[in-house]
C-alpha atoms as a PDB file:
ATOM      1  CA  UNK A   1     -19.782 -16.773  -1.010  1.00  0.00           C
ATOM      2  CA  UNK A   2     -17.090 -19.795  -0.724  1.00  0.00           C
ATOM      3  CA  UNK A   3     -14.283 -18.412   1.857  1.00  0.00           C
ATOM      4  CA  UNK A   4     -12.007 -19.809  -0.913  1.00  0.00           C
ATOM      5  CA  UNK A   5     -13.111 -17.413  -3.311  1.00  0.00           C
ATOM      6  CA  UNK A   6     -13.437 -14.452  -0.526  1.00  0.00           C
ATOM      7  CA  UNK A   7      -9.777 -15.592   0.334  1.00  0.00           C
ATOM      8  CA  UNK A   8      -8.538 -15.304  -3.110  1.00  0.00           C
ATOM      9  CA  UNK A   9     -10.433 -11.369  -4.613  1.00  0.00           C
ATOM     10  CA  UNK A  10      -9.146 -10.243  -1.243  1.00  0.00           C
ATOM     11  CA  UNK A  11      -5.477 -11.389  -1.809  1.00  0.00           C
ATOM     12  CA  UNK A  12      -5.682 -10.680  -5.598  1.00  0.00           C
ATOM     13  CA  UNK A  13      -6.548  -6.938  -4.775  1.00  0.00           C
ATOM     14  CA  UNK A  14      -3.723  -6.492  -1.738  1.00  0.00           C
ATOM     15  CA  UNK A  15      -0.867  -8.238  -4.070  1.00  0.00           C
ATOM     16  CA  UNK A  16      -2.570  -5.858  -7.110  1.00  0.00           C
ATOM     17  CA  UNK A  17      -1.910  -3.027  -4.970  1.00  0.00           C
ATOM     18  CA  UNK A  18       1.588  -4.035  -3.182  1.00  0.00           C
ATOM     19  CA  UNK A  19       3.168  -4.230  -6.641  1.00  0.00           C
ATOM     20  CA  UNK A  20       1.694  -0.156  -7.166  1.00  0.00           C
ATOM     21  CA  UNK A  21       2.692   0.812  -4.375  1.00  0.00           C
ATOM     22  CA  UNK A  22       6.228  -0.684  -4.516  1.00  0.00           C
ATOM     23  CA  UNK A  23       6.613   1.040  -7.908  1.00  0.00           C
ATOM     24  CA  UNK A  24       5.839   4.369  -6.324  1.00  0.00           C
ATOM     25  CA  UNK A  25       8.393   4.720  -3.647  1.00  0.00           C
ATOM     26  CA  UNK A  26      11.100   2.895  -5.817  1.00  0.00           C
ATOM     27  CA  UNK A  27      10.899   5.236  -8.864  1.00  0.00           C
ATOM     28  CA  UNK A  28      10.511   8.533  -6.261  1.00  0.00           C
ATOM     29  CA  UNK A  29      13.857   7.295  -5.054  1.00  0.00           C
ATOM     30  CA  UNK A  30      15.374   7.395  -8.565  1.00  0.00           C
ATOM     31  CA  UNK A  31      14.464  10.392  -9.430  1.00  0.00           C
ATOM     32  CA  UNK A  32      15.360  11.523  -5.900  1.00  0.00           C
ATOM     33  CA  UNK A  33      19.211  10.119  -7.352  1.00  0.00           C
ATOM     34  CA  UNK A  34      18.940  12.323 -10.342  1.00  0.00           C
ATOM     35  CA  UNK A  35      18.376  15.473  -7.953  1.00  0.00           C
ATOM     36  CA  UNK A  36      20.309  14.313  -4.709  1.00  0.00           C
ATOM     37  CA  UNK A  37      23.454  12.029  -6.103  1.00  0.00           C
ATOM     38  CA  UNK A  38      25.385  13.166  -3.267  1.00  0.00           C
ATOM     39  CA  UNK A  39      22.885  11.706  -0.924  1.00  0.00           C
ATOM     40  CA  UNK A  40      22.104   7.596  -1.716  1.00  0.00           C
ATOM     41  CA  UNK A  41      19.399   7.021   0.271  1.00  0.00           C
ATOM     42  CA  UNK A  42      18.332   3.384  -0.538  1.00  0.00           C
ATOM     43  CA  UNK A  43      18.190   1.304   2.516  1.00  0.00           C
ATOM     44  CA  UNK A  44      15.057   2.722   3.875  1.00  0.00           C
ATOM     45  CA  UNK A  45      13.350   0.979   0.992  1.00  0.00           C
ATOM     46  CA  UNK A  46      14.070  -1.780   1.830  1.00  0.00           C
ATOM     47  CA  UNK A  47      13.600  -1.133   5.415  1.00  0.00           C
ATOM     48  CA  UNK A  48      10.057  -0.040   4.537  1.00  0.00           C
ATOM     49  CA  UNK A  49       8.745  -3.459   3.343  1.00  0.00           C
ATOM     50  CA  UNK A  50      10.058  -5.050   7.013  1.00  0.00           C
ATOM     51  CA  UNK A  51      11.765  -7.671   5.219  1.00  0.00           C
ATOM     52  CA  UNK A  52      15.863  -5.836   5.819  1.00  0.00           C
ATOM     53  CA  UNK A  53      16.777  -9.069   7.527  1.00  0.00           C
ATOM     54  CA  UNK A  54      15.943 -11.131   4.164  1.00  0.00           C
ATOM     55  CA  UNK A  55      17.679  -8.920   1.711  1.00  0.00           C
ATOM     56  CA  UNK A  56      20.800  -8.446   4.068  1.00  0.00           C
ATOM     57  CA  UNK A  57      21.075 -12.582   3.485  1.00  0.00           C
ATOM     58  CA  UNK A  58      20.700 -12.477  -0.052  1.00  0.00           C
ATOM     59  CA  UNK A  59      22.549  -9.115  -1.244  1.00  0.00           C
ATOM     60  CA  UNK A  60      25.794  -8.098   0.406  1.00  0.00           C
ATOM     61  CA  UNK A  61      25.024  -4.037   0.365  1.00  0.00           C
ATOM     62  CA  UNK A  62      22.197  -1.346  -0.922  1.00  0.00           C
ATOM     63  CA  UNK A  63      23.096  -0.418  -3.584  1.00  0.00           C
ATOM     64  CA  UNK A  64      21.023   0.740  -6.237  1.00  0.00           C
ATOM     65  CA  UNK A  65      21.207  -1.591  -8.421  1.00  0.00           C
ATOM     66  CA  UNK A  66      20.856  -3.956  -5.845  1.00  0.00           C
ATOM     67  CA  UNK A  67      17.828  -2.798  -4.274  1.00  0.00           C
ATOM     68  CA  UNK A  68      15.697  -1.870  -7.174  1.00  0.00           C
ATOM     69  CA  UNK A  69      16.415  -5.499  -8.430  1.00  0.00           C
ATOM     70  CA  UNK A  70      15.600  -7.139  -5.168  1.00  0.00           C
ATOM     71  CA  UNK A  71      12.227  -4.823  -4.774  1.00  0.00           C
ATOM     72  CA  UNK A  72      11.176  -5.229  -8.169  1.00  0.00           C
ATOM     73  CA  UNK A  73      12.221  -8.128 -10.016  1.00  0.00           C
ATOM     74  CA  UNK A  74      13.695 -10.334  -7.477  1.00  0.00           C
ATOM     75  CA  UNK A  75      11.241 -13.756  -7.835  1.00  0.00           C
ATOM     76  CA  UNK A  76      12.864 -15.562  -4.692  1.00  0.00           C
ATOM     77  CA  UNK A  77      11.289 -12.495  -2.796  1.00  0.00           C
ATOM     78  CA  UNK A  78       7.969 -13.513  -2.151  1.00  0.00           C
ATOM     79  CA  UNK A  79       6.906  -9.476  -1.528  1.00  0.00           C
ATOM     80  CA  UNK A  80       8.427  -7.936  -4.971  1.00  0.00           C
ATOM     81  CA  UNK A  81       6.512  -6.466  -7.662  1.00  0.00           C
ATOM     82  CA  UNK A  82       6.865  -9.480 -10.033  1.00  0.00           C
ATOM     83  CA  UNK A  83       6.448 -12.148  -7.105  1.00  0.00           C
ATOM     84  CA  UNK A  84       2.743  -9.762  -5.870  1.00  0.00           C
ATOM     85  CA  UNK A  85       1.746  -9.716  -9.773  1.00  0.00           C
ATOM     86  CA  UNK A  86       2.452 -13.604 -10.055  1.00  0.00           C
ATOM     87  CA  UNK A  87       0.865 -14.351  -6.640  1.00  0.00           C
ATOM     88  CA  UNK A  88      -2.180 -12.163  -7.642  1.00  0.00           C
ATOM     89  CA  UNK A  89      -2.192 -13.455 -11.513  1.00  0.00           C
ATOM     90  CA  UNK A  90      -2.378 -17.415  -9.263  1.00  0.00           C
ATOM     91  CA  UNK A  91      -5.537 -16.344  -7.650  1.00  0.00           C
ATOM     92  CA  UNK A  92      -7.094 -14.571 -10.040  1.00  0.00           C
ATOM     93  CA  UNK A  93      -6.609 -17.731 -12.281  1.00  0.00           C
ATOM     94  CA  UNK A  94      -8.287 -20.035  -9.347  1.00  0.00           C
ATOM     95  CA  UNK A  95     -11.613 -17.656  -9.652  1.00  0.00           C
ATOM     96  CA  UNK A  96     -11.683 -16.924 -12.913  1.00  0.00           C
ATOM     97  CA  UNK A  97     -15.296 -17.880 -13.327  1.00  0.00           C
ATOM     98  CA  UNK A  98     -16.126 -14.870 -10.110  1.00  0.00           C
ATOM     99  CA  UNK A  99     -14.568 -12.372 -11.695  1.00  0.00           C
ATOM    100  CA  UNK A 100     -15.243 -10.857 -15.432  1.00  0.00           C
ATOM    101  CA  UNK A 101     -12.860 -12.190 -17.956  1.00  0.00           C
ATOM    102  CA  UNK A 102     -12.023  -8.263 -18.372  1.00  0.00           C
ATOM    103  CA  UNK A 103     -10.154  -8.821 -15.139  1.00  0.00           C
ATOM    104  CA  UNK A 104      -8.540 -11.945 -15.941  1.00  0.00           C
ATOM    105  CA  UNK A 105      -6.983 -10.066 -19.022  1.00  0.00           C
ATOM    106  CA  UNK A 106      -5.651  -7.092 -17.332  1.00  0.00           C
ATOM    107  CA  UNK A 107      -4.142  -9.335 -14.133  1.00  0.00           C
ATOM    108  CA  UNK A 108      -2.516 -11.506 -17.007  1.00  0.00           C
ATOM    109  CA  UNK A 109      -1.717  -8.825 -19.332  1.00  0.00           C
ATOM    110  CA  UNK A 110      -0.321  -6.822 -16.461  1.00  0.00           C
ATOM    111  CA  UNK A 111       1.987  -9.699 -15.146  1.00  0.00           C
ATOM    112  CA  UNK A 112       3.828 -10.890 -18.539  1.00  0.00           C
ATOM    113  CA  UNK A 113       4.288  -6.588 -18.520  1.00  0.00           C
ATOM    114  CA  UNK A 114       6.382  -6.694 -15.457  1.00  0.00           C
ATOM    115  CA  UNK A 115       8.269 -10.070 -16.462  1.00  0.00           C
ATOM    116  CA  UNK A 116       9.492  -9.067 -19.816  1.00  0.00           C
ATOM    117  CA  UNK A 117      11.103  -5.973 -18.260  1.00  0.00           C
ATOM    118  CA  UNK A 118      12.405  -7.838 -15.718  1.00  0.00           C
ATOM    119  CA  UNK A 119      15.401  -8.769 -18.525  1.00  0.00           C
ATOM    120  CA  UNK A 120      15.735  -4.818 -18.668  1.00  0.00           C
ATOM    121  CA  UNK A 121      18.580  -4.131 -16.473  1.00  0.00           C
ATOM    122  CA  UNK A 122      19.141  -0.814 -17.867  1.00  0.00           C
ATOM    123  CA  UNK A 123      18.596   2.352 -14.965  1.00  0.00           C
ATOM    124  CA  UNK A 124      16.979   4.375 -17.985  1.00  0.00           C
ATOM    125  CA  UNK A 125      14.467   2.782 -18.591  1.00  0.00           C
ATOM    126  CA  UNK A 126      12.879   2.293 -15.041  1.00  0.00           C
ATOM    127  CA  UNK A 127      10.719   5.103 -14.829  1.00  0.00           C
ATOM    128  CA  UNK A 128       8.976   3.896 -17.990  1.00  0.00           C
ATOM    129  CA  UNK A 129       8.526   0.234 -16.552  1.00  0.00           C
ATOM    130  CA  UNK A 130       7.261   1.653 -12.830  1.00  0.00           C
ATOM    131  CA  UNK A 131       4.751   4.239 -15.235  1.00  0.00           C
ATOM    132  CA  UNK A 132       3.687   1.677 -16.617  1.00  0.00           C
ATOM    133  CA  UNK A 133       2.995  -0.330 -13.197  1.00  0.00           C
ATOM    134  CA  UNK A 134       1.221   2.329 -11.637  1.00  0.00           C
ATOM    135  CA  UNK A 135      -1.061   2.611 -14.962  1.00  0.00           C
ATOM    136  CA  UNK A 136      -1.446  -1.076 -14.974  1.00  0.00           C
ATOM    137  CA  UNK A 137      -2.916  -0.624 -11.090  1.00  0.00           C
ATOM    138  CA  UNK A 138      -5.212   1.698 -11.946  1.00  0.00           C
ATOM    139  CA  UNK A 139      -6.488   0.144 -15.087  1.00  0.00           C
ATOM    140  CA  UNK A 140      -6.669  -2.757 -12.646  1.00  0.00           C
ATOM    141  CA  UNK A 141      -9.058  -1.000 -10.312  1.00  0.00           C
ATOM    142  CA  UNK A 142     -11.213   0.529 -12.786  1.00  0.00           C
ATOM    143  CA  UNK A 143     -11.722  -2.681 -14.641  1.00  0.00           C
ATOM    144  CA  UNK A 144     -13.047  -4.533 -11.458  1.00  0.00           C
ATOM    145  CA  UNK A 145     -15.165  -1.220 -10.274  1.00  0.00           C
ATOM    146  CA  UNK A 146     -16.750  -1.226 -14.034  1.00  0.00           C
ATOM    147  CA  UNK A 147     -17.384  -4.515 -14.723  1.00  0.00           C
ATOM    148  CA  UNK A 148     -18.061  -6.919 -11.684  1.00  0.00           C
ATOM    149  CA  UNK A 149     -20.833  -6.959  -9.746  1.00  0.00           C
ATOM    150  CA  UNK A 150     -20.500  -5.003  -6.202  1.00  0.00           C
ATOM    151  CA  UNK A 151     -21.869  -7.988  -3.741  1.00  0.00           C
ATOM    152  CA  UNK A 152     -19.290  -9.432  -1.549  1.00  0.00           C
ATOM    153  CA  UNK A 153     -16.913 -10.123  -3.502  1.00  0.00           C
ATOM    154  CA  UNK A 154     -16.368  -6.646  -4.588  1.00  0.00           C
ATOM    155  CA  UNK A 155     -15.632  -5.357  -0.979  1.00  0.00           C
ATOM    156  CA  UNK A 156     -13.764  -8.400  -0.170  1.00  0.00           C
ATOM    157  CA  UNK A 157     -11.428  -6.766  -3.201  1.00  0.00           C
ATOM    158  CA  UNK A 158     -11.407  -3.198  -1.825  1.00  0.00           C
ATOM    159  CA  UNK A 159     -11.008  -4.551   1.613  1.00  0.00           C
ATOM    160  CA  UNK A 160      -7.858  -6.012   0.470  1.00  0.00           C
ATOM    161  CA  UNK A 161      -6.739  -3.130  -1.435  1.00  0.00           C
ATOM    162  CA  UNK A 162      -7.554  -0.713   1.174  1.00  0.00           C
ATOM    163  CA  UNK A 163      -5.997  -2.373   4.256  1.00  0.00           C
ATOM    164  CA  UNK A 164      -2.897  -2.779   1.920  1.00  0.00           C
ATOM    165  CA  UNK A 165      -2.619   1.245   0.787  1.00  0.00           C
ATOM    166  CA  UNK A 166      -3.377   1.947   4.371  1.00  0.00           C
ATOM    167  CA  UNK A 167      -0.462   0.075   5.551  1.00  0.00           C
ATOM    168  CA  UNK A 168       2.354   1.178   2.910  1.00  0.00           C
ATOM    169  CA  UNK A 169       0.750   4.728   3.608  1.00  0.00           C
ATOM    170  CA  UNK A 170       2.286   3.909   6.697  1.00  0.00           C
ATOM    171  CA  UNK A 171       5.556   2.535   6.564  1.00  0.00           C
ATOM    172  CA  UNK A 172       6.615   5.478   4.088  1.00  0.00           C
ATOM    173  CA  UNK A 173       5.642   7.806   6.640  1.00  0.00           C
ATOM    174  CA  UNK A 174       7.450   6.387   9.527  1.00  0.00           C
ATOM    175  CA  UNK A 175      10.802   5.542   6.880  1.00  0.00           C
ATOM    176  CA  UNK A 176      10.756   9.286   5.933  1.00  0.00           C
ATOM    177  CA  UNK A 177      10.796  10.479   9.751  1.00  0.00           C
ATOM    178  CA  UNK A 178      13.262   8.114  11.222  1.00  0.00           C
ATOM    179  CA  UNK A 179      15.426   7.021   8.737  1.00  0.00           C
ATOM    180  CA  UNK A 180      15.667   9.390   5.437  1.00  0.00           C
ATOM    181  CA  UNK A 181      17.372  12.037   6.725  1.00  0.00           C
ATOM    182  CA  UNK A 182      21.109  11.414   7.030  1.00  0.00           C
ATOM    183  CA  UNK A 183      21.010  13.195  10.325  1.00  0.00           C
ATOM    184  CA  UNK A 184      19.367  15.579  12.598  1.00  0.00           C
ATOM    185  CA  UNK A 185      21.189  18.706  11.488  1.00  0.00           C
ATOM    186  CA  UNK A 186      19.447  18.511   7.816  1.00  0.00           C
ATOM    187  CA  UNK A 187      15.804  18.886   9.251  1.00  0.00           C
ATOM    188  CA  UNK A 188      14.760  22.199   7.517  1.00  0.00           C
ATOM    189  CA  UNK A 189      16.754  22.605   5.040  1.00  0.00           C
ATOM    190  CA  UNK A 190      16.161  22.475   1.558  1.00  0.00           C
ATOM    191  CA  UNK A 191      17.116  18.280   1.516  1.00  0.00           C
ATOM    192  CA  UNK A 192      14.229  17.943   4.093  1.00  0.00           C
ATOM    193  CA  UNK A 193      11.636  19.991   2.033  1.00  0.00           C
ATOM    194  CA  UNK A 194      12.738  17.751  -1.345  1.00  0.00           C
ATOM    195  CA  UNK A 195      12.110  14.400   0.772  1.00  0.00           C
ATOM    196  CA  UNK A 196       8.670  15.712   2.025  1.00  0.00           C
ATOM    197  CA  UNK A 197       8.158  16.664  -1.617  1.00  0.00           C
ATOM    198  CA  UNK A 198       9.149  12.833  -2.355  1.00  0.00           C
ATOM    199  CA  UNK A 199       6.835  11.366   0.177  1.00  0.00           C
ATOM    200  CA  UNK A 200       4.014  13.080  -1.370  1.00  0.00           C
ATOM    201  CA  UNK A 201       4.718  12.345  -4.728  1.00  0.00           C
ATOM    202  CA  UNK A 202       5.307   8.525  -4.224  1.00  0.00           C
ATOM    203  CA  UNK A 203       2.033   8.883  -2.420  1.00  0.00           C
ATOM    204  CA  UNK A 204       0.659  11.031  -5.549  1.00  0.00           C
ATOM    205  CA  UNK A 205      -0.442  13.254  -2.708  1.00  0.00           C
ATOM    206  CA  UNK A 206       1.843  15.751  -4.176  1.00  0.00           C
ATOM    207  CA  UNK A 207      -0.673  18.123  -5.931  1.00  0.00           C
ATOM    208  CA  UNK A 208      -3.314  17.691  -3.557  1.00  0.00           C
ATOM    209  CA  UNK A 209      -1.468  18.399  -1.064  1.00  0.00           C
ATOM    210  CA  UNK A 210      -0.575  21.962  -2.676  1.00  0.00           C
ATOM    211  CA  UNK A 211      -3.836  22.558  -3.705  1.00  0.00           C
ATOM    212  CA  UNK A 212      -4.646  22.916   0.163  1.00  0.00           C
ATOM    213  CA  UNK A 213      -1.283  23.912   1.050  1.00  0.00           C
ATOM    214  CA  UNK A 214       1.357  26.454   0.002  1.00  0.00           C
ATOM    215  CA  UNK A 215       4.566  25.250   1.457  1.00  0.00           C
ATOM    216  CA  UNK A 216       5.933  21.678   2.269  1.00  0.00           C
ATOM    217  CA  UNK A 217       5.302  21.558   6.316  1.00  0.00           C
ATOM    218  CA  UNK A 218       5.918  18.173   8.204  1.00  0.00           C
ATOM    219  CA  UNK A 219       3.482  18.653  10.447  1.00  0.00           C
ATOM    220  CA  UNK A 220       1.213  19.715   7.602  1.00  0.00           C
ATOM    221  CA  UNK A 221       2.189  16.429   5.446  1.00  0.00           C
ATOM    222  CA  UNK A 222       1.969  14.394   8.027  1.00  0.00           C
ATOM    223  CA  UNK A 223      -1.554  15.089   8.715  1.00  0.00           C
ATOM    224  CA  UNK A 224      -2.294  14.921   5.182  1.00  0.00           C
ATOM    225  CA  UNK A 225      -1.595  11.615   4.922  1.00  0.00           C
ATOM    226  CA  UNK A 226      -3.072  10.393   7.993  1.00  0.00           C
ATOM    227  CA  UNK A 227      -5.407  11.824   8.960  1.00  0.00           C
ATOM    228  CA  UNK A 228      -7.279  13.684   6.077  1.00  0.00           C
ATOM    229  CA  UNK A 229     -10.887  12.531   5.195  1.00  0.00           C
ATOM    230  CA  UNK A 230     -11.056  13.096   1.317  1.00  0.00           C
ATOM    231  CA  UNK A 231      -8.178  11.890  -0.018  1.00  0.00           C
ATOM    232  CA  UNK A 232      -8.076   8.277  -1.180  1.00  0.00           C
ATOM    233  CA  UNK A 233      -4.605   7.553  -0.169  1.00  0.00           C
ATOM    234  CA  UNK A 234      -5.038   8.971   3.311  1.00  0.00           C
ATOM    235  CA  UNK A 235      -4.814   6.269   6.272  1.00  0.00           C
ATOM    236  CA  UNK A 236      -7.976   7.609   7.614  1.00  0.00           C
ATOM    237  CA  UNK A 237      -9.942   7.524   4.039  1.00  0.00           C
ATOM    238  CA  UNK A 238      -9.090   4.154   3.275  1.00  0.00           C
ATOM    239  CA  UNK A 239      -8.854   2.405   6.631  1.00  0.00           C
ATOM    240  CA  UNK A 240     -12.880   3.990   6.901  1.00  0.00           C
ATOM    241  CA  UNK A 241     -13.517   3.163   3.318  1.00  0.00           C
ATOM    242  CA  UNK A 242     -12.175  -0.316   4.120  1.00  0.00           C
ATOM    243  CA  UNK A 243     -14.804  -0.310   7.540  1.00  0.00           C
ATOM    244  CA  UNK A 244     -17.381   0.207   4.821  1.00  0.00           C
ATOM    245  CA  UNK A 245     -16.948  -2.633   2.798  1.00  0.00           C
ATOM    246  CA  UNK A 246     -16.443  -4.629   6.121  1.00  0.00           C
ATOM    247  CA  UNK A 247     -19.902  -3.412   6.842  1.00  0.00           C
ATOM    248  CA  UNK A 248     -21.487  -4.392   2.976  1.00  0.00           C
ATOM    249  CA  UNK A 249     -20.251  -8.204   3.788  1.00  0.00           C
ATOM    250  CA  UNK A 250     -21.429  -8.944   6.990  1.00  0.00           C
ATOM    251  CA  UNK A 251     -24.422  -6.800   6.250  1.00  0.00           C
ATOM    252  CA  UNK A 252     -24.793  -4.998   9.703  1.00  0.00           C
ATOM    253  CA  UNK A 253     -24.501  -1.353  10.313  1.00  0.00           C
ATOM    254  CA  UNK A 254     -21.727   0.858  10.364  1.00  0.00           C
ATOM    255  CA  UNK A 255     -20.996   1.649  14.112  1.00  0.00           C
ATOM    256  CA  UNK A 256     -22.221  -2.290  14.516  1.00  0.00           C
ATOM    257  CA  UNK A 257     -19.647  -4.252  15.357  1.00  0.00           C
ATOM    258  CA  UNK A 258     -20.317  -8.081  15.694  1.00  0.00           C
ATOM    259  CA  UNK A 259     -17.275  -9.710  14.947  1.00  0.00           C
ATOM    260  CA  UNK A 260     -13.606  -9.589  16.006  1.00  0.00           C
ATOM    261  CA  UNK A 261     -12.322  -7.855  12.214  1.00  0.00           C
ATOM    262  CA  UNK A 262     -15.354  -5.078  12.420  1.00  0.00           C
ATOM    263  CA  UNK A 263     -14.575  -4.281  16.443  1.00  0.00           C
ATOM    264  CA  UNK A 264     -10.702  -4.049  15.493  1.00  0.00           C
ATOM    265  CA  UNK A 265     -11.513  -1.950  12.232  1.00  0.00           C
ATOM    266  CA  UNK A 266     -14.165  -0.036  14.195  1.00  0.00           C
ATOM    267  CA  UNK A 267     -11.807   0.715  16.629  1.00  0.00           C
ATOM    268  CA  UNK A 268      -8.839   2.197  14.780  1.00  0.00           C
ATOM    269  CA  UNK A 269     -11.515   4.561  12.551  1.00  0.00           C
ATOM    270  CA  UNK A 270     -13.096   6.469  16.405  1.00  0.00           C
ATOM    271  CA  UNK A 271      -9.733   6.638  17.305  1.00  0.00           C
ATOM    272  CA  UNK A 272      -8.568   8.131  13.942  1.00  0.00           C
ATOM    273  CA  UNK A 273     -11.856  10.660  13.585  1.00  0.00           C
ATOM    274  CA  UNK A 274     -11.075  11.914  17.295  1.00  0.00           C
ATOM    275  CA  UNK A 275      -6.887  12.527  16.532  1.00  0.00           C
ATOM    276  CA  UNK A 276      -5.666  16.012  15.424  1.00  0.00           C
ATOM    277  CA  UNK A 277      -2.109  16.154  14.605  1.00  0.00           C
ATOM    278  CA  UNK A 278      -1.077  18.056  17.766  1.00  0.00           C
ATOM    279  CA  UNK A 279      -1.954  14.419  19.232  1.00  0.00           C
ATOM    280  CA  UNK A 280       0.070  12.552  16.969  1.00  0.00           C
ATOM    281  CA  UNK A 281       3.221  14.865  17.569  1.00  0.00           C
ATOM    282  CA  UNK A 282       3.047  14.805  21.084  1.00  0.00           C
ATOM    283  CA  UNK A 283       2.812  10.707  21.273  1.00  0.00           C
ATOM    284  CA  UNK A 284       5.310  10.571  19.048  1.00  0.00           C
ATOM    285  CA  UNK A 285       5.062  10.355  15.395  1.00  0.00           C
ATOM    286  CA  UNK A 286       7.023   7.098  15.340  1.00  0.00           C
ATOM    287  CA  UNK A 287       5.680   5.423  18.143  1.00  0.00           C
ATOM    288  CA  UNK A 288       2.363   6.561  16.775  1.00  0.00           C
ATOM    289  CA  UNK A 289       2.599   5.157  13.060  1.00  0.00           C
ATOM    290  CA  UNK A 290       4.552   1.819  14.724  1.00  0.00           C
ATOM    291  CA  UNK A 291       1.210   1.420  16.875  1.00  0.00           C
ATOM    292  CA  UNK A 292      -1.167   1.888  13.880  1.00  0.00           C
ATOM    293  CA  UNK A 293       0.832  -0.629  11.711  1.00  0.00           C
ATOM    294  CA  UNK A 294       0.355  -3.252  14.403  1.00  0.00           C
ATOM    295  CA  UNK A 295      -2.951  -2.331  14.836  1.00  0.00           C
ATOM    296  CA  UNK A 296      -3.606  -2.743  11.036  1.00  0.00           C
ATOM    297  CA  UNK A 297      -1.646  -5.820  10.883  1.00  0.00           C
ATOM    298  CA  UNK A 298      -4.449  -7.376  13.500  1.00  0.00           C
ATOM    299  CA  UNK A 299      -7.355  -6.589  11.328  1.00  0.00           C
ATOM    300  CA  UNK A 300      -5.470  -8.398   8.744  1.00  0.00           C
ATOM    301  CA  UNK A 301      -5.229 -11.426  10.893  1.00  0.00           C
ATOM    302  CA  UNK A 302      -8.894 -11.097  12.220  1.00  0.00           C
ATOM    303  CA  UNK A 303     -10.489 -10.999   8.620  1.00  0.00           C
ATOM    304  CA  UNK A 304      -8.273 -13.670   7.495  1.00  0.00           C
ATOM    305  CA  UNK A 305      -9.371 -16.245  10.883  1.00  0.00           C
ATOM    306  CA  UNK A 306     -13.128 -14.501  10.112  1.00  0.00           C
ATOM    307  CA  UNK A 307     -13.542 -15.021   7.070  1.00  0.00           C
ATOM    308  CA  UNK A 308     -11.425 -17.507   4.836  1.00  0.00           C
ATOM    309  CA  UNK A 309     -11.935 -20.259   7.752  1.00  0.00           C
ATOM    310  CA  UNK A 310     -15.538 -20.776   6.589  1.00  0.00           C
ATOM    311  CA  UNK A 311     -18.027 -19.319   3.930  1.00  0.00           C
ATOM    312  CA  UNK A 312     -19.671 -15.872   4.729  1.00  0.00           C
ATOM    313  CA  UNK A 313     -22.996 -16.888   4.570  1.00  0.00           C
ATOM    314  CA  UNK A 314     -22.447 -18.695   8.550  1.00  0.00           C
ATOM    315  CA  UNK A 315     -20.864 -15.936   9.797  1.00  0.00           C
ATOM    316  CA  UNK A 316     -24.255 -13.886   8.540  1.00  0.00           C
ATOM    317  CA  UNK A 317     -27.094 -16.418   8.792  1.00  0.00           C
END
């Protein structure tokens, strides 16, 4: 396979997934509003995506309004949902004879979506447009997994999409611990146990979680989301899903690692199957997730100098 077109199904899939997962923790946060008003907690989305420094030059406070504009229909911002959807709808167009025209139609069909309701300014309807987003994703996914073949390009597109999940997994994590609550004194009360109840939810971890637990626990969430095996937004389950489909392209062995993205990869998952919670805590459950996300971010780099330098075959041969 070309690294071009490697390059391109691995960025389609991560841009695919950044504008889903963007939708999730922005429309949590409205209806967050509608239960909290007293407590405006909108900065720590914007915090979450790393980019604070950017919006604090282009918008002069977070406000609502503000935000949800500059997270979701802001084109200048290069990491919004209608900037990922046109970014992903650009390289979907440059292989459009890899992937199945079924996929071509959804990326499209999914991208003029977002920009006609970008001229919807109105708060109300929202939740509709981020439904519909989150829909879109899946339909997304299920149209790729149905109807193009599963070679290398295939896990080039779920490495992209897992590495990205993985990584907002994250940041919502270590937002929600460190900056959420307005201070120390509400930990425990019943604000905490509605923002742990908003975490899972913009995860859609929500019933899941209940299903194996009958009260909202931090400790409890937290190792839901990292650290559980089963569920597919976990950081474990898709960072070892992702190690996978690493393995399917260079077509060695999983707990092989012969090349730098595999050995990082390879790396995080031991650590990750060896962690219990208790571990976590004691590090530090911000200095842990901080380490992960750079840790993450370096795979990122390592597939990117791997792979999309020069075709997979002569990194295989």
């Amino acid at each position: 396979m070309l690294s071009r077109v490697a390059d391109s199904i691995y960025w389609l899939n991560r841009y695919i997934e950044r504008a889903d997962n963007i939708a999730r923790f922005v429309d949590v946060n409205l209806n967050l509003m509608l239960d909290l008003p007293v407590v405006q907690q909108w900065q720590p989305l914007v915090t979450t995506t790393g980019d604070y420094k950017y919006f604090s030059e282009h918008y002069s406070e977070a406000t609502p309004e503000n935000v949800i504009h500059f997270l979701s229909f802001d084109e200048a911002y290069p990491n919004s949902i209608i900037s990922a959807l046109r970014l992903a709808r650009e390289n979907a167009r440059s292989i459009r004879e890899t992937i199945s025209s079924e996929m071509w139609e959804e990326v499209n069909s999914f991208y003029m979506m977002v920009k006609e309701a970008a001229s919807t300014n109105h708060i109300d309807m929202l939740p509709e447009i981020f439904a519909r987003v989150k829909l879109a994703s899946h339909r997304f996914a299920g149209v790729m997994d149905a109807t193009m073949t599963h070679n290398e390009g295939w896990h080039f597109g779920q490495l992209g999409r897992l590495l990205e999940r993985a990584d907002k997994t994250t940041r919502m994590l270590d937002v929600k611990y460190y900056i959420l609550l307005p201070s120390a004194q509400w930990v425990g009360t019943s604000l905490d146990q509605v923002q742990w109840m908003a975490l899972l939810k913009s995860a859609s971890a929500y019933e899941m979680y209940r299903k194996q637990q009958h009260r909202i626990n931090p400790p409890a969430v937290a190792e839901f989301l990292i650290l559980n095996r089963e569920f597919p937004r976990s950081i474990h389950f898709c960072l070892a899903q992702a190690e996978q489909s690493l393995h399917q392209i260079t077509s060695t062995p999983v707990g092989t690692w012969c090349n730098p993205p595999e050995r990082a990869l390879g790396r995080i998952c031991s650590e990750l199957g060896y962690l219990t919670i208790e571990d976590v805590i004691e590090q530090g459950l911000h200095e842990f997730l901080d380490g992960l996300e750079q840790k993450m971010n370096d795979v990122g780099d390592k597939v990117s100098s791997t792979f999309f330098g020069m075709t997979v075959e002569s990194l295989t041969a």
